[in-house]
N, C-alpha and C. Protein backbone atom coordinates (compact mmCIF):
# COMPACT_ATOMS: atom_id res chain seq x y z
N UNK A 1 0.84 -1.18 0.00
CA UNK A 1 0.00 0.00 0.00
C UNK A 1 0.89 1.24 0.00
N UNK A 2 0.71 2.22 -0.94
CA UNK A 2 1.04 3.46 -0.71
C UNK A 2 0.24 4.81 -0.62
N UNK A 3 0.97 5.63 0.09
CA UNK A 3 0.14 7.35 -0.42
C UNK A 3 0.78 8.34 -1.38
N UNK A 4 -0.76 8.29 -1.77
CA UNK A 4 -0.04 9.21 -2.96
C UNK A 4 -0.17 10.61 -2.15
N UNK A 5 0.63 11.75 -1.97
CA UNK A 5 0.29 12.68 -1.62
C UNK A 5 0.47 13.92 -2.25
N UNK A 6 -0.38 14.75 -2.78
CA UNK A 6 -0.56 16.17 -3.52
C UNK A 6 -0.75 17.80 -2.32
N UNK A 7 0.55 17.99 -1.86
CA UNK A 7 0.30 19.03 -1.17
C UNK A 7 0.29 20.26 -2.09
N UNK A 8 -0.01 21.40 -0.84
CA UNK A 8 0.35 22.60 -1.40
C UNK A 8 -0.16 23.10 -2.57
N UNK A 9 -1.10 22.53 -2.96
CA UNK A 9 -2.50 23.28 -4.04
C UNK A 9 -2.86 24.53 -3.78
N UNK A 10 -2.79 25.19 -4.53
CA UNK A 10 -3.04 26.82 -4.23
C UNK A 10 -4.41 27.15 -5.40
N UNK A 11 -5.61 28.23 -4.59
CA UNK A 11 -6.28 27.93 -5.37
C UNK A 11 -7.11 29.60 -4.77
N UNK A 12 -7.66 30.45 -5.98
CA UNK A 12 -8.26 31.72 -5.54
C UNK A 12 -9.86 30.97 -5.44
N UNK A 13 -10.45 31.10 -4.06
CA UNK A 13 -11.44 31.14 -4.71
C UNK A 13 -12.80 31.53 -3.30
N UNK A 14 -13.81 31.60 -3.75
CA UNK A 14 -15.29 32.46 -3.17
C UNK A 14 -15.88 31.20 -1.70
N UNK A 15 -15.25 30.73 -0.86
CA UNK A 15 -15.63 30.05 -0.08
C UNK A 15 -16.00 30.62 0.99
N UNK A 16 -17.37 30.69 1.65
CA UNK A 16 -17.22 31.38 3.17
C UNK A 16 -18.76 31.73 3.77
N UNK A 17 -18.96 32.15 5.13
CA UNK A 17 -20.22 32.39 5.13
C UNK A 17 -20.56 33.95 4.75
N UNK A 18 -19.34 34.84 5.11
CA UNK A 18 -20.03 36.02 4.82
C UNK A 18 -19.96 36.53 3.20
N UNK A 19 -21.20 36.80 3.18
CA UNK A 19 -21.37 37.88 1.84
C UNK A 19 -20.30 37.83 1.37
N UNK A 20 -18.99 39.00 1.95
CA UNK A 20 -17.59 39.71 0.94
C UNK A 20 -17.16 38.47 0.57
N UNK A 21 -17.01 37.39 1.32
CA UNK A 21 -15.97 36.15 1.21
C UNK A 21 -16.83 35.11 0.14
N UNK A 22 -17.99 35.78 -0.37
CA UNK A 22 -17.96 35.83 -1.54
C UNK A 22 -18.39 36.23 -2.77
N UNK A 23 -18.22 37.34 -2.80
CA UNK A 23 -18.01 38.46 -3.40
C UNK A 23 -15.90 38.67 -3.65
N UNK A 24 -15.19 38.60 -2.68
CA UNK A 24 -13.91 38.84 -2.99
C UNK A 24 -12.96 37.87 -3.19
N UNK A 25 -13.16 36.68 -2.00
CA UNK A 25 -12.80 35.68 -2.70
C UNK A 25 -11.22 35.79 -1.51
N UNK A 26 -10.86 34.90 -1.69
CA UNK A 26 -9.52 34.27 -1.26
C UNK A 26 -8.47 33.86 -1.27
N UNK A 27 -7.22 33.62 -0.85
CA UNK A 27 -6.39 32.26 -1.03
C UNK A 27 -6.74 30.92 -0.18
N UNK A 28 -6.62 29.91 -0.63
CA UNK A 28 -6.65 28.81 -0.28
C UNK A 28 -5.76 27.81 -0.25
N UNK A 29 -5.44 26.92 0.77
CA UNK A 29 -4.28 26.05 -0.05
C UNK A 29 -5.23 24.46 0.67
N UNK A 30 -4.51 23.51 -0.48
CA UNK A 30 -5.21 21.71 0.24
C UNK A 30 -4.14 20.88 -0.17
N UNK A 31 -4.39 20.21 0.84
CA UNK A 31 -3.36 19.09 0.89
C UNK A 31 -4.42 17.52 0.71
N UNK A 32 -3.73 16.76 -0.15
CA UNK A 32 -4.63 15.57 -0.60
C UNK A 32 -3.69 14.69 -0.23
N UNK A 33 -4.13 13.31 0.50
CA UNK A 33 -3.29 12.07 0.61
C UNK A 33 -4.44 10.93 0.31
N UNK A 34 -3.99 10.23 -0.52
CA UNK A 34 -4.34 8.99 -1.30
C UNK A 34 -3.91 7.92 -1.16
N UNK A 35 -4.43 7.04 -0.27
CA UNK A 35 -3.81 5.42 -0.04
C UNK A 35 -4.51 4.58 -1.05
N UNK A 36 -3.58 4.45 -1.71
CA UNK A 36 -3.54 3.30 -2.97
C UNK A 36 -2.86 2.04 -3.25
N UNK A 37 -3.18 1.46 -3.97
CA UNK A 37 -2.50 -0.06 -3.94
C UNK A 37 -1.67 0.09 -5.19
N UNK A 38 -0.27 0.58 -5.25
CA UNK A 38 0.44 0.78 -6.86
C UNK A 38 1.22 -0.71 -7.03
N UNK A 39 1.47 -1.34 -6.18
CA UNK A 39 2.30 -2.60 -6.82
C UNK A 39 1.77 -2.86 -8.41
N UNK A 40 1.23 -2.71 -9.09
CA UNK A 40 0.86 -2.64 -10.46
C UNK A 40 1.76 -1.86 -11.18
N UNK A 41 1.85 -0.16 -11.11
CA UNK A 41 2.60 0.56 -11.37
C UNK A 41 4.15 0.88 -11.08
N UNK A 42 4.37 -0.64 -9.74
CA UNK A 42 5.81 -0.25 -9.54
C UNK A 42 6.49 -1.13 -10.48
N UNK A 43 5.96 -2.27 -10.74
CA UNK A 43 6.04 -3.44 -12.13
C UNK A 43 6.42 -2.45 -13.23
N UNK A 44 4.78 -2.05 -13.39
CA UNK A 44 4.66 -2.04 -15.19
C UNK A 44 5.39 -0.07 -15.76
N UNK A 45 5.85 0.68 -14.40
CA UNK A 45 6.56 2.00 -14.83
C UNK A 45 5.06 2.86 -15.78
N UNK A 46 3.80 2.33 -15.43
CA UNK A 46 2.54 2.89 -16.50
C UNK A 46 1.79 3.80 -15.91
N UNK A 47 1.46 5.03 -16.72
CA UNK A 47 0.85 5.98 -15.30
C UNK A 47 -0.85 5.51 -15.26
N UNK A 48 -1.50 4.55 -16.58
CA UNK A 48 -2.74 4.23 -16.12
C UNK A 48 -2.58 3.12 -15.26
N UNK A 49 -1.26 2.43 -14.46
CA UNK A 49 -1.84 1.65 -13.58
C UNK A 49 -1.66 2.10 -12.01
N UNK A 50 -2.11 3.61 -11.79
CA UNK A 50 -2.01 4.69 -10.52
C UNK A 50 -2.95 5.47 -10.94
N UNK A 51 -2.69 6.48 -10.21
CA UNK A 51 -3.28 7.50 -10.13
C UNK A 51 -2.90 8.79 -10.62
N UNK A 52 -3.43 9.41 -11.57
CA UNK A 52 -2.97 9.83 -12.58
C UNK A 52 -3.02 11.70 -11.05
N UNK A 53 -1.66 11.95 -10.93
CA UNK A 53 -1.77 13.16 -10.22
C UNK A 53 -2.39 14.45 -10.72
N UNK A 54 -2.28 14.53 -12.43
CA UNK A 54 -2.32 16.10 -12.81
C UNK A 54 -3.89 15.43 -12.90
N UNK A 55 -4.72 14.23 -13.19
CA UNK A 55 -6.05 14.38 -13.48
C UNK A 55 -6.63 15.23 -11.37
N UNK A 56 -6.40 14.38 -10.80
CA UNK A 56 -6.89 14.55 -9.64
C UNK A 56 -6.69 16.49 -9.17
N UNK A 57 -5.56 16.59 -9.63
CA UNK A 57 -5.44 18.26 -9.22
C UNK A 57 -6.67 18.95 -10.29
N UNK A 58 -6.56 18.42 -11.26
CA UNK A 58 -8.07 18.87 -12.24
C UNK A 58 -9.20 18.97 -12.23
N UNK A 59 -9.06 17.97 -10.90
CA UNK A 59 -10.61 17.46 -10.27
C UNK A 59 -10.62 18.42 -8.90
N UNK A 60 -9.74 18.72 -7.86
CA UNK A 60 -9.78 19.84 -7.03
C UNK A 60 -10.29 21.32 -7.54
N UNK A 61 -9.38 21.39 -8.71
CA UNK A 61 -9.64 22.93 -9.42
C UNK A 61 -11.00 22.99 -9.96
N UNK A 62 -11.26 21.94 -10.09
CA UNK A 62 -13.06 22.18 -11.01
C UNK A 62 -13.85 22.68 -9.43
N UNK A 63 -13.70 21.79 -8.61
CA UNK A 63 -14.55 21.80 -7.09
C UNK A 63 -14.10 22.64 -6.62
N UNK A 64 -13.23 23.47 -6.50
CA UNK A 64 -13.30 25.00 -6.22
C UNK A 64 -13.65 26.14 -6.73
N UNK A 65 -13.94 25.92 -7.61
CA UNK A 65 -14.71 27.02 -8.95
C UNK A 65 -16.22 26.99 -8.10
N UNK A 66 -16.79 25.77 -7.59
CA UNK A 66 -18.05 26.09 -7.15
C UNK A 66 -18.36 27.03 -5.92
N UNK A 67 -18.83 27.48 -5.45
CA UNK A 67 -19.02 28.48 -4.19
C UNK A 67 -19.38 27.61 -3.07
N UNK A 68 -19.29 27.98 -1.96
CA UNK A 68 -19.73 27.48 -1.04
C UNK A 68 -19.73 28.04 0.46
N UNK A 69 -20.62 27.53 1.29
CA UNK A 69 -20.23 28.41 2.71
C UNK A 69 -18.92 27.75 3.50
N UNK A 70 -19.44 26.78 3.53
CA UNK A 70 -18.14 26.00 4.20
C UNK A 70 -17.61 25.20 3.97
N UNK A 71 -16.36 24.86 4.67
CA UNK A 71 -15.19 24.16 4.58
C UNK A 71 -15.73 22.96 4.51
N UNK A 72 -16.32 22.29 5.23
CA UNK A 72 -16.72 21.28 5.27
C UNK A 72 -17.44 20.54 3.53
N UNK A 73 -18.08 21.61 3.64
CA UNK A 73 -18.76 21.16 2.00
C UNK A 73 -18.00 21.29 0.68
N UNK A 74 -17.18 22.15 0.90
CA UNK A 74 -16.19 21.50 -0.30
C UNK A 74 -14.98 20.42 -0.22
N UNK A 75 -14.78 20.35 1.54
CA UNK A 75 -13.99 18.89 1.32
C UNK A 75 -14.49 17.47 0.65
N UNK A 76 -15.89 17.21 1.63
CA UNK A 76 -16.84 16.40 1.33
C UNK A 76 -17.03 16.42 -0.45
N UNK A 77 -17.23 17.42 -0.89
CA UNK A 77 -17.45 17.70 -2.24
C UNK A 77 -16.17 16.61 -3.13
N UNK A 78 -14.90 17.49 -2.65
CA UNK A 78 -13.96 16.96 -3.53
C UNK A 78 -13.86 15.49 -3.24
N UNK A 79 -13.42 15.30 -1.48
CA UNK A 79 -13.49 13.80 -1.53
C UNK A 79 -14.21 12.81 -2.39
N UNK A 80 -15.37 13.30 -2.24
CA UNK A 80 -16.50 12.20 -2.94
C UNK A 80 -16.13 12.16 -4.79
N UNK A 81 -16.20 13.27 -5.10
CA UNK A 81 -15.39 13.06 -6.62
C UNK A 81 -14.33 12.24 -6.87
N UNK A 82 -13.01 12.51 -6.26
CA UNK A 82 -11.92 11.80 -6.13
C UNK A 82 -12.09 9.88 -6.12
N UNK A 83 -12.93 9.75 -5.17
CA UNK A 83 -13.48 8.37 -4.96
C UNK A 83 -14.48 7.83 -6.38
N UNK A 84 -15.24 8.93 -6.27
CA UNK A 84 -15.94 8.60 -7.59
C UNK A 84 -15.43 8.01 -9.04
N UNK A 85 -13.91 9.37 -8.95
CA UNK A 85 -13.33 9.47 -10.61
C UNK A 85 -12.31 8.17 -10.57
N UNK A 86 -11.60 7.50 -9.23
CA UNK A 86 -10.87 6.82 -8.63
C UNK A 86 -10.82 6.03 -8.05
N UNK A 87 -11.73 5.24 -8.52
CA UNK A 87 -12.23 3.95 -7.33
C UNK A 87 -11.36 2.84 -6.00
N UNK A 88 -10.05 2.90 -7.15
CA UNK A 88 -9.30 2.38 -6.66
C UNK A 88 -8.61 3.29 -5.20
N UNK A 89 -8.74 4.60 -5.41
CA UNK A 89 -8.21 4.80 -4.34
C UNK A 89 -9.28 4.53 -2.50
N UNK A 90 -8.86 3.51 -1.85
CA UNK A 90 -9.12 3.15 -0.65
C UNK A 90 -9.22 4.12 0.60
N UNK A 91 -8.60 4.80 0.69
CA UNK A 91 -8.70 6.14 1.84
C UNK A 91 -8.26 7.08 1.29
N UNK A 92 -8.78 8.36 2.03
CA UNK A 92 -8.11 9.31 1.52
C UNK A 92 -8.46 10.50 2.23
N UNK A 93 -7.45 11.73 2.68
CA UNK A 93 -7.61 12.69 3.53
C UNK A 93 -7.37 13.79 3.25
N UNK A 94 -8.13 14.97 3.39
CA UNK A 94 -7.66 16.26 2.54
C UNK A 94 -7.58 17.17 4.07
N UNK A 95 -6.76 18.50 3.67
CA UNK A 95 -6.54 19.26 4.42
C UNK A 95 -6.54 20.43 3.47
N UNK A 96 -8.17 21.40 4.17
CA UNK A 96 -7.99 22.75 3.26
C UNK A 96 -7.53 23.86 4.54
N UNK A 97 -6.79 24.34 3.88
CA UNK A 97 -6.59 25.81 4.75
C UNK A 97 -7.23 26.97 4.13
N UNK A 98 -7.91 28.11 4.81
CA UNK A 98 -8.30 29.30 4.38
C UNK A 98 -7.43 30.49 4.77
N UNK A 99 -6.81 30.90 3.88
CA UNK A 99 -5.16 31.91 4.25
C UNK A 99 -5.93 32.89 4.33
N UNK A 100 -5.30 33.69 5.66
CA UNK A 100 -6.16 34.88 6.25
C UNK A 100 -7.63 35.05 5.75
N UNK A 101 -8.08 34.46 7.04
CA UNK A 101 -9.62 34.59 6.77
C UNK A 101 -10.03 35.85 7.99
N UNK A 102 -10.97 36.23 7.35
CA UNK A 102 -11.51 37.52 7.39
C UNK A 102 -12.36 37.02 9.12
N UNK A 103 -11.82 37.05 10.61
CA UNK A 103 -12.58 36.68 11.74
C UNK A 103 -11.60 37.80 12.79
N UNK A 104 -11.70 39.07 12.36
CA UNK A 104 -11.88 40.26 13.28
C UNK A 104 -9.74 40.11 13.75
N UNK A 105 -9.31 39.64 13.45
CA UNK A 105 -7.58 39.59 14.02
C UNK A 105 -6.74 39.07 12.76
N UNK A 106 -5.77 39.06 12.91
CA UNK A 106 -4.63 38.48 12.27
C UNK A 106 -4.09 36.89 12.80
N UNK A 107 -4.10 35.82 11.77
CA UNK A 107 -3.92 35.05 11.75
C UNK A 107 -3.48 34.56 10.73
N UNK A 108 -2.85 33.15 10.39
CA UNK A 108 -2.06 32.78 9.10
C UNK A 108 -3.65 32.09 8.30
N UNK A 109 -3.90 31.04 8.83
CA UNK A 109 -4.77 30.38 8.19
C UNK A 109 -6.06 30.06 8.97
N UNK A 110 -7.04 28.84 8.73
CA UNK A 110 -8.02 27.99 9.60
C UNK A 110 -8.24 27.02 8.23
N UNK A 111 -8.11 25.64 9.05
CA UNK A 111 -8.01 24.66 8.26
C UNK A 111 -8.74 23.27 8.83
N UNK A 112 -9.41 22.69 7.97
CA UNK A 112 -10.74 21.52 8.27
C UNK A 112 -9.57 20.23 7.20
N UNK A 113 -9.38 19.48 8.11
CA UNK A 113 -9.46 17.64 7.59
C UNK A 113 -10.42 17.03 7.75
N UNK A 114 -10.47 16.39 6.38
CA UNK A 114 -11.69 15.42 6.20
C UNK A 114 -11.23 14.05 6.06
N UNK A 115 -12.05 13.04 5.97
CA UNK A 115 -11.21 11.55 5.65
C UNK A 115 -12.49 10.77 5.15
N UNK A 116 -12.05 9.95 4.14
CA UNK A 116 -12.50 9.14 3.23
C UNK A 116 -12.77 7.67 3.70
């Protein structure tokens, strides 16, 4: 068994409960880990027998284009795609951060893990 892991996704986009946050929009960053079974791909050197990384980042970027209030619903969102587009992948855990979010102080981020 391995993980595949896709950190450090950077992504502008309209997530939040208030109004401006979306209306102005954000930085974001997610971290994806993928437990998969590659002994197939460590054989055959083939990228259809894994997980194809640039499709899955394709599949984050589409699910952030959609709006949403919360964190929660676009993890859930992406997870469930990922599983969907990826059957093979067996677990899997995302970590979104919201870079300076707009809650009255200065802070770096606030960030929700989800798991598959």
């Amino acid at each position: 068994m391995s993980v595949i892991s896709i950190e450090g996704m950077e992504f502008f986009a309209y997530h939040g409960c208030f109004a401006e946050e979306q209306i102005i929009g954000t930085k974001f960053s997610i971290d994806l880990f993928l437990e998969v079974d590659t002994a197939k791909a460590e054989i055959s050197d083939e990228l259809h027998d894994t997980v194809n990384y640039q499709l899955v980042f394709m599949l984050v970027k589409e699910e952030m284009k959609t709006k949403s209030k919360l964190l929660e619903h676009v993890g859930r969102r992406i997870l469930d795609k990922v599983k969907a587009r990826f059957p093979e992948v067996m677990h899997a855990k995302i970590k979104i951060r919201k870079l300076n979010p707009p809650l009255g102080g200065k802070m770096d981020f606030v960030s929700l893990e989800l798991e598959l």
